[in-house]
N, C-alpha and C. Protein backbone atom coordinates (compact mmCIF):
# COMPACT_ATOMS: atom_id res chain seq x y z
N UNK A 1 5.83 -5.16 10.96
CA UNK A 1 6.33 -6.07 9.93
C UNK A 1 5.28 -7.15 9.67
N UNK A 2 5.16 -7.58 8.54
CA UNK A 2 4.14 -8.79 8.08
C UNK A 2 5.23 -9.90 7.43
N UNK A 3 4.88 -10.92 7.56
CA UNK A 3 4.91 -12.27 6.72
C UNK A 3 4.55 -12.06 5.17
N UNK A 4 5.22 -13.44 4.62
CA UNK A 4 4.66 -13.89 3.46
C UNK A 4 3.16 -14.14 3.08
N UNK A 5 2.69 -14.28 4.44
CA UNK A 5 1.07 -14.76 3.81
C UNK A 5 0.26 -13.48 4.46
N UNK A 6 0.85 -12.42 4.79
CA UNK A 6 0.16 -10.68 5.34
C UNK A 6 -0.28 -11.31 6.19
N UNK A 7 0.46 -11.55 7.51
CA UNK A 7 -0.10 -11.62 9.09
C UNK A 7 0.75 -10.96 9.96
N UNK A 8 0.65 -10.09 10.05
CA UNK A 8 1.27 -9.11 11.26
C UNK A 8 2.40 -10.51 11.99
N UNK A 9 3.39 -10.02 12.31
CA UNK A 9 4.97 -10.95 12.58
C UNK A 9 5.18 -10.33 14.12
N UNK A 10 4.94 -11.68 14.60
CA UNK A 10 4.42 -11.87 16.47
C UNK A 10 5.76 -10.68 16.81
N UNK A 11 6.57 -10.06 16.30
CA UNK A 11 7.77 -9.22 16.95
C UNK A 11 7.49 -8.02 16.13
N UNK A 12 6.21 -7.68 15.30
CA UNK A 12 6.05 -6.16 14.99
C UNK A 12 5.58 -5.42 15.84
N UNK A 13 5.89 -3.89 15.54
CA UNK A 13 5.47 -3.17 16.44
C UNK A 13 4.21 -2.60 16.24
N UNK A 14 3.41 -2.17 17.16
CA UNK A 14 1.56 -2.29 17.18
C UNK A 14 1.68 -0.77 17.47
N UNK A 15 0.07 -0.43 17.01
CA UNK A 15 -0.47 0.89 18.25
C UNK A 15 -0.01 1.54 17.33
N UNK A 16 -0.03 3.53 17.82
CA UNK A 16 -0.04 4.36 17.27
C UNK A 16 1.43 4.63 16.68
N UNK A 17 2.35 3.82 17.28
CA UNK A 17 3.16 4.54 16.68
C UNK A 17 3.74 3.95 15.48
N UNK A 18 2.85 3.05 14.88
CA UNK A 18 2.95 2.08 13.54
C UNK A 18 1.98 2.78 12.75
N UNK A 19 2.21 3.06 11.46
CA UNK A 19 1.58 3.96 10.63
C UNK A 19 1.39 2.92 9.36
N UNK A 20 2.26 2.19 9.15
CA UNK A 20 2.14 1.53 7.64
C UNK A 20 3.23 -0.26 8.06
N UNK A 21 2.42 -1.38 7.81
CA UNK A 21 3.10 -2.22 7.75
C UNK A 21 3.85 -3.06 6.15
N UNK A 22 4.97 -3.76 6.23
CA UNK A 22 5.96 -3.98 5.44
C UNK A 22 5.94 -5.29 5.88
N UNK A 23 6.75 -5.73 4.29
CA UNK A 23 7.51 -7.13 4.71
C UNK A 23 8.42 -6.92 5.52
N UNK A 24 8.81 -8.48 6.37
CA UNK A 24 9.53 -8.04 7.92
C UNK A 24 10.40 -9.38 7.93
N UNK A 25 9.40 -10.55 7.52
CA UNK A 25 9.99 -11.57 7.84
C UNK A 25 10.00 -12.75 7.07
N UNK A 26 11.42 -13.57 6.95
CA UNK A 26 11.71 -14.55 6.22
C UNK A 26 12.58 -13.53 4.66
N UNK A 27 13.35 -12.26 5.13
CA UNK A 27 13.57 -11.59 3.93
C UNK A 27 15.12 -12.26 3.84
N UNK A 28 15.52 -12.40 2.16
CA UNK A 28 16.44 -12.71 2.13
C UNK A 28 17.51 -11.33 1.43
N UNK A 29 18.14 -11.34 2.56
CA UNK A 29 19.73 -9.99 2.53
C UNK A 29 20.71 -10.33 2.69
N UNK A 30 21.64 -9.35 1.98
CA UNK A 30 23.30 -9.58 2.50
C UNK A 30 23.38 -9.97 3.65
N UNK A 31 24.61 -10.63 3.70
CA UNK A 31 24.84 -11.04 4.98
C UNK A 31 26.54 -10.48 5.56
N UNK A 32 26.77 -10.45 6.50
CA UNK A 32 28.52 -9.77 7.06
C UNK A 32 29.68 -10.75 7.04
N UNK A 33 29.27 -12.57 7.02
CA UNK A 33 30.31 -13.29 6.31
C UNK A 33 31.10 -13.42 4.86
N UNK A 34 30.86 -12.94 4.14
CA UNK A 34 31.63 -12.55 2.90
C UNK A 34 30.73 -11.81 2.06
N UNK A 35 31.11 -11.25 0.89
CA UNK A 35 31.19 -10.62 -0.38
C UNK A 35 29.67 -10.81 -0.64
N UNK A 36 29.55 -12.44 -0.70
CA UNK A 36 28.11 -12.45 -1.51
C UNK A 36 27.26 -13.49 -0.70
N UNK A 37 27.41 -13.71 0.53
CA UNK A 37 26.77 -14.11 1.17
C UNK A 37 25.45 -13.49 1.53
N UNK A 38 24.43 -14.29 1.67
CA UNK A 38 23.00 -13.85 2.02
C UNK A 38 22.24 -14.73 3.47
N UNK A 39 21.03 -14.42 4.15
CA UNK A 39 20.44 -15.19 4.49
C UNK A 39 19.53 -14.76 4.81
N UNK A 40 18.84 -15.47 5.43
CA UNK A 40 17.20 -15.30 5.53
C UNK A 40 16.88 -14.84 6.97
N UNK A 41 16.67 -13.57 7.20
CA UNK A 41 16.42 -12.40 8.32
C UNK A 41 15.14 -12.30 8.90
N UNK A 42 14.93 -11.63 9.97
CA UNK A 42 13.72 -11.29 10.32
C UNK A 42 13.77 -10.13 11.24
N UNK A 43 12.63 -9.03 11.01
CA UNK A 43 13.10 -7.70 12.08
C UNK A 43 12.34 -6.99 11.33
N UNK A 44 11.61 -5.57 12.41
CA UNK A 44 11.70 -4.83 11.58
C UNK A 44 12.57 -3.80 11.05
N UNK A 45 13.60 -4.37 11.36
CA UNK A 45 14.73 -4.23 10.40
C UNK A 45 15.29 -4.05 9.39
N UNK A 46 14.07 -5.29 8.80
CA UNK A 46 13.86 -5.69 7.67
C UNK A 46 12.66 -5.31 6.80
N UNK A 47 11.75 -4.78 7.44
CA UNK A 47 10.43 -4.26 7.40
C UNK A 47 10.75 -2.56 6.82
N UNK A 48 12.38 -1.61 7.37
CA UNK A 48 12.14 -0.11 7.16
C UNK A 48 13.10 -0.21 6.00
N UNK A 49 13.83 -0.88 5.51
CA UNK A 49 13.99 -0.62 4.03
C UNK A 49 13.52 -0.96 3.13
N UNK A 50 11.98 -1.72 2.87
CA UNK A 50 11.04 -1.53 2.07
C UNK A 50 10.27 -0.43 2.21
N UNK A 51 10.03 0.35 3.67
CA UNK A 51 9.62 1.89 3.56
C UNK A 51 10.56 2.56 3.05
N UNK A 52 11.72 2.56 3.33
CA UNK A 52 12.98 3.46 2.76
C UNK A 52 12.67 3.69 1.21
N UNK A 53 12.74 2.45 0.73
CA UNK A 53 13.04 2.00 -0.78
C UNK A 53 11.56 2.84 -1.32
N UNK A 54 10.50 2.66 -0.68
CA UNK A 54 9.25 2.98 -1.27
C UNK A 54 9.36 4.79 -1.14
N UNK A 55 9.53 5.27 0.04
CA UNK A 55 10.02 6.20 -0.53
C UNK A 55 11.20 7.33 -0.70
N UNK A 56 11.92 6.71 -1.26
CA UNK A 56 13.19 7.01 -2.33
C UNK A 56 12.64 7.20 -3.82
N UNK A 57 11.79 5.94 -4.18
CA UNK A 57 10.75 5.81 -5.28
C UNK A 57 9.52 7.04 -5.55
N UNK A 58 9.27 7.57 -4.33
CA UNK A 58 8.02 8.54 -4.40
C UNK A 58 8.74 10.17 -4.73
N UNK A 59 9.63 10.17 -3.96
CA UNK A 59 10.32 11.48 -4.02
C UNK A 59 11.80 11.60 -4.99
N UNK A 60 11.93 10.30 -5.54
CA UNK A 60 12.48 10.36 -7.22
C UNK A 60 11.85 11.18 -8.45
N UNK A 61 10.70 11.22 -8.16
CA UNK A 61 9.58 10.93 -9.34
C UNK A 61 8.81 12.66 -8.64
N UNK A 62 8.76 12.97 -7.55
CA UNK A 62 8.00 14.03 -7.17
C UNK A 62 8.83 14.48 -5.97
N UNK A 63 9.46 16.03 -5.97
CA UNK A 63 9.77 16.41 -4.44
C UNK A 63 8.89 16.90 -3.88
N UNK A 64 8.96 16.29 -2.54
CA UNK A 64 7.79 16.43 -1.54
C UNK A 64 8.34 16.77 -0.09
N UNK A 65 7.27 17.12 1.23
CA UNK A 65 7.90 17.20 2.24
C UNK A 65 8.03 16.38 2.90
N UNK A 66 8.68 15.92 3.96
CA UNK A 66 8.25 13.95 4.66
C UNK A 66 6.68 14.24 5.03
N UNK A 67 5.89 15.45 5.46
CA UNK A 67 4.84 15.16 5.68
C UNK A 67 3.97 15.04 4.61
N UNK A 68 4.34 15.24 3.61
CA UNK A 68 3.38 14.79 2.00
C UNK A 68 3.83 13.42 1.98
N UNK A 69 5.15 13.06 2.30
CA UNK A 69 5.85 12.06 1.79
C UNK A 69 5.11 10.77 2.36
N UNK A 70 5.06 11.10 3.83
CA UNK A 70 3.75 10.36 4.66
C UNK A 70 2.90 10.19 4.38
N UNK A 71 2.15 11.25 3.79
CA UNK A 71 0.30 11.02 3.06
C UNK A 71 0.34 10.47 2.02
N UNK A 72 1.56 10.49 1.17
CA UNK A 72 1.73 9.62 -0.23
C UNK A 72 1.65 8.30 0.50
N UNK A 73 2.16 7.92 1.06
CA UNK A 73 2.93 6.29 1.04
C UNK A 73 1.36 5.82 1.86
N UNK A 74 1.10 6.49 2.61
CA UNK A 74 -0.45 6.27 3.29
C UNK A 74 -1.69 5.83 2.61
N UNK A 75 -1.43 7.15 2.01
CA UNK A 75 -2.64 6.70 0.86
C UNK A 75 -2.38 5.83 0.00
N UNK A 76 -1.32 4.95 -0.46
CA UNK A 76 -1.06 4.48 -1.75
C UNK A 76 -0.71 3.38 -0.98
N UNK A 77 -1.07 2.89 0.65
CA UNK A 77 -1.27 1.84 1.13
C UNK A 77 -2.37 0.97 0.85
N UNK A 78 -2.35 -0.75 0.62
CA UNK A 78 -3.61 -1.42 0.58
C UNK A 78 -4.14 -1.48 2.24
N UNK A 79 -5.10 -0.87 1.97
CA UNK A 79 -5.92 -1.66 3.58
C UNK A 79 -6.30 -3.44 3.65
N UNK A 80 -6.73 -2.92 4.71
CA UNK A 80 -7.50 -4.68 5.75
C UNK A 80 -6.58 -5.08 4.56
N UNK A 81 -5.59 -5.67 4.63
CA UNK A 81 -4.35 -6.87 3.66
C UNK A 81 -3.96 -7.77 5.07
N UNK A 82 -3.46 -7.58 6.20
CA UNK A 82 -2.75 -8.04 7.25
C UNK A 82 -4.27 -8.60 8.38
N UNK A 83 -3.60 -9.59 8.93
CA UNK A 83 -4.28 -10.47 9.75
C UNK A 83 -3.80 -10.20 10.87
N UNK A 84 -4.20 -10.76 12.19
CA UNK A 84 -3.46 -9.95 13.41
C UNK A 84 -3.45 -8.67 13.75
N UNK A 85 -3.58 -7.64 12.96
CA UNK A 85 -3.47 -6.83 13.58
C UNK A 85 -4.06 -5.78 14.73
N UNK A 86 -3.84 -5.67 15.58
CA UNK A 86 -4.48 -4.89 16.80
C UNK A 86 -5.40 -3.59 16.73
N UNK A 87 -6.66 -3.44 17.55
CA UNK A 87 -7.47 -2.54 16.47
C UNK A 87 -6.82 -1.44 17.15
N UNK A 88 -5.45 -0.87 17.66
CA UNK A 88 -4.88 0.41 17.86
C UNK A 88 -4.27 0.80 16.61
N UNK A 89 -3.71 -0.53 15.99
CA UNK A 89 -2.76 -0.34 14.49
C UNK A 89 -4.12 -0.05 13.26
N UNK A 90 -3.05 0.90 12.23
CA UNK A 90 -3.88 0.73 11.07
C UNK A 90 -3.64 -0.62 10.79
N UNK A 91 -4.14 -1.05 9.66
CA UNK A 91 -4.55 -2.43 9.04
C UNK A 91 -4.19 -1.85 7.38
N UNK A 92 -2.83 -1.21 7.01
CA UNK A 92 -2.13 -0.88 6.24
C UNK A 92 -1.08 -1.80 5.60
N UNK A 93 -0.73 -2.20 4.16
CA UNK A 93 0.14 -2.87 3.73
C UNK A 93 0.72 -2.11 2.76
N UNK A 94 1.95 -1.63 2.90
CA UNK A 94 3.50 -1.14 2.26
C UNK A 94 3.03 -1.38 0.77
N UNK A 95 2.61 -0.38 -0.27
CA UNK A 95 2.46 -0.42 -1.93
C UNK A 95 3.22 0.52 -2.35
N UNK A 96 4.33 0.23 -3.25
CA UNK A 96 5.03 1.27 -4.20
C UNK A 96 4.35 1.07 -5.47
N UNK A 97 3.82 1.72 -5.45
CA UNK A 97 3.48 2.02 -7.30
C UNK A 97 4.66 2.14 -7.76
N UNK A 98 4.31 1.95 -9.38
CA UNK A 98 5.46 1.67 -10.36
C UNK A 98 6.31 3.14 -10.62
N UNK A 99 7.66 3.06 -10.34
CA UNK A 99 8.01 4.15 -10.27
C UNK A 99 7.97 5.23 -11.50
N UNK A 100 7.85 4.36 -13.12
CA UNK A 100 7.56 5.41 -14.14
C UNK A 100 6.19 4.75 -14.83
């Protein structure tokens, strides 16, 4: 997960088994006290439904396999964007191109 200003978020997860980083923290979501309540979250929690969302968006538009689906969202990542990050992690930032 990254911050507002792309710095890897001291509670993301590092190393190989991080492939692509997302916004994570300071996101504002529903919340479970009423109807239309919101607040301001942090997790990567919050970080896998901007992968979700990104691709839902890729395989709207093109069916693919999750392992294309992977090389899409990979490749159509910005690099070196994030600060902090550990040289085991890529140095990947979460891009959905425009869906039409």
């Amino acid at each position: 997960a990254s911050d507002r200003n792309d710095v890897r978020s001291s509670f993301s997860s590092y190393g190989s088994c991080c492939q692509i980083f997302a916004p994570g923290s300071s996101i504002t979501a529903a919340y479970h006290l009423s109807d239309n309540s919101y607040a301001s979250l942090s997790g990567t929690s919050m970080a896998t439904p901007h992968v979700a969302g990104a691709a839902a968006i890729a395989i709207g538009r093109q069916s693919m396999s999750p392992a294309d689906l992977t090389a899409f969202l990979i490749a159509a990542g910005t690099p070196n964007t994030i600060s902090n990050v550990p040289s085991s992690s890529p140095n990947l930032l979460l891009y959905s191109p425009h869906p039409y």
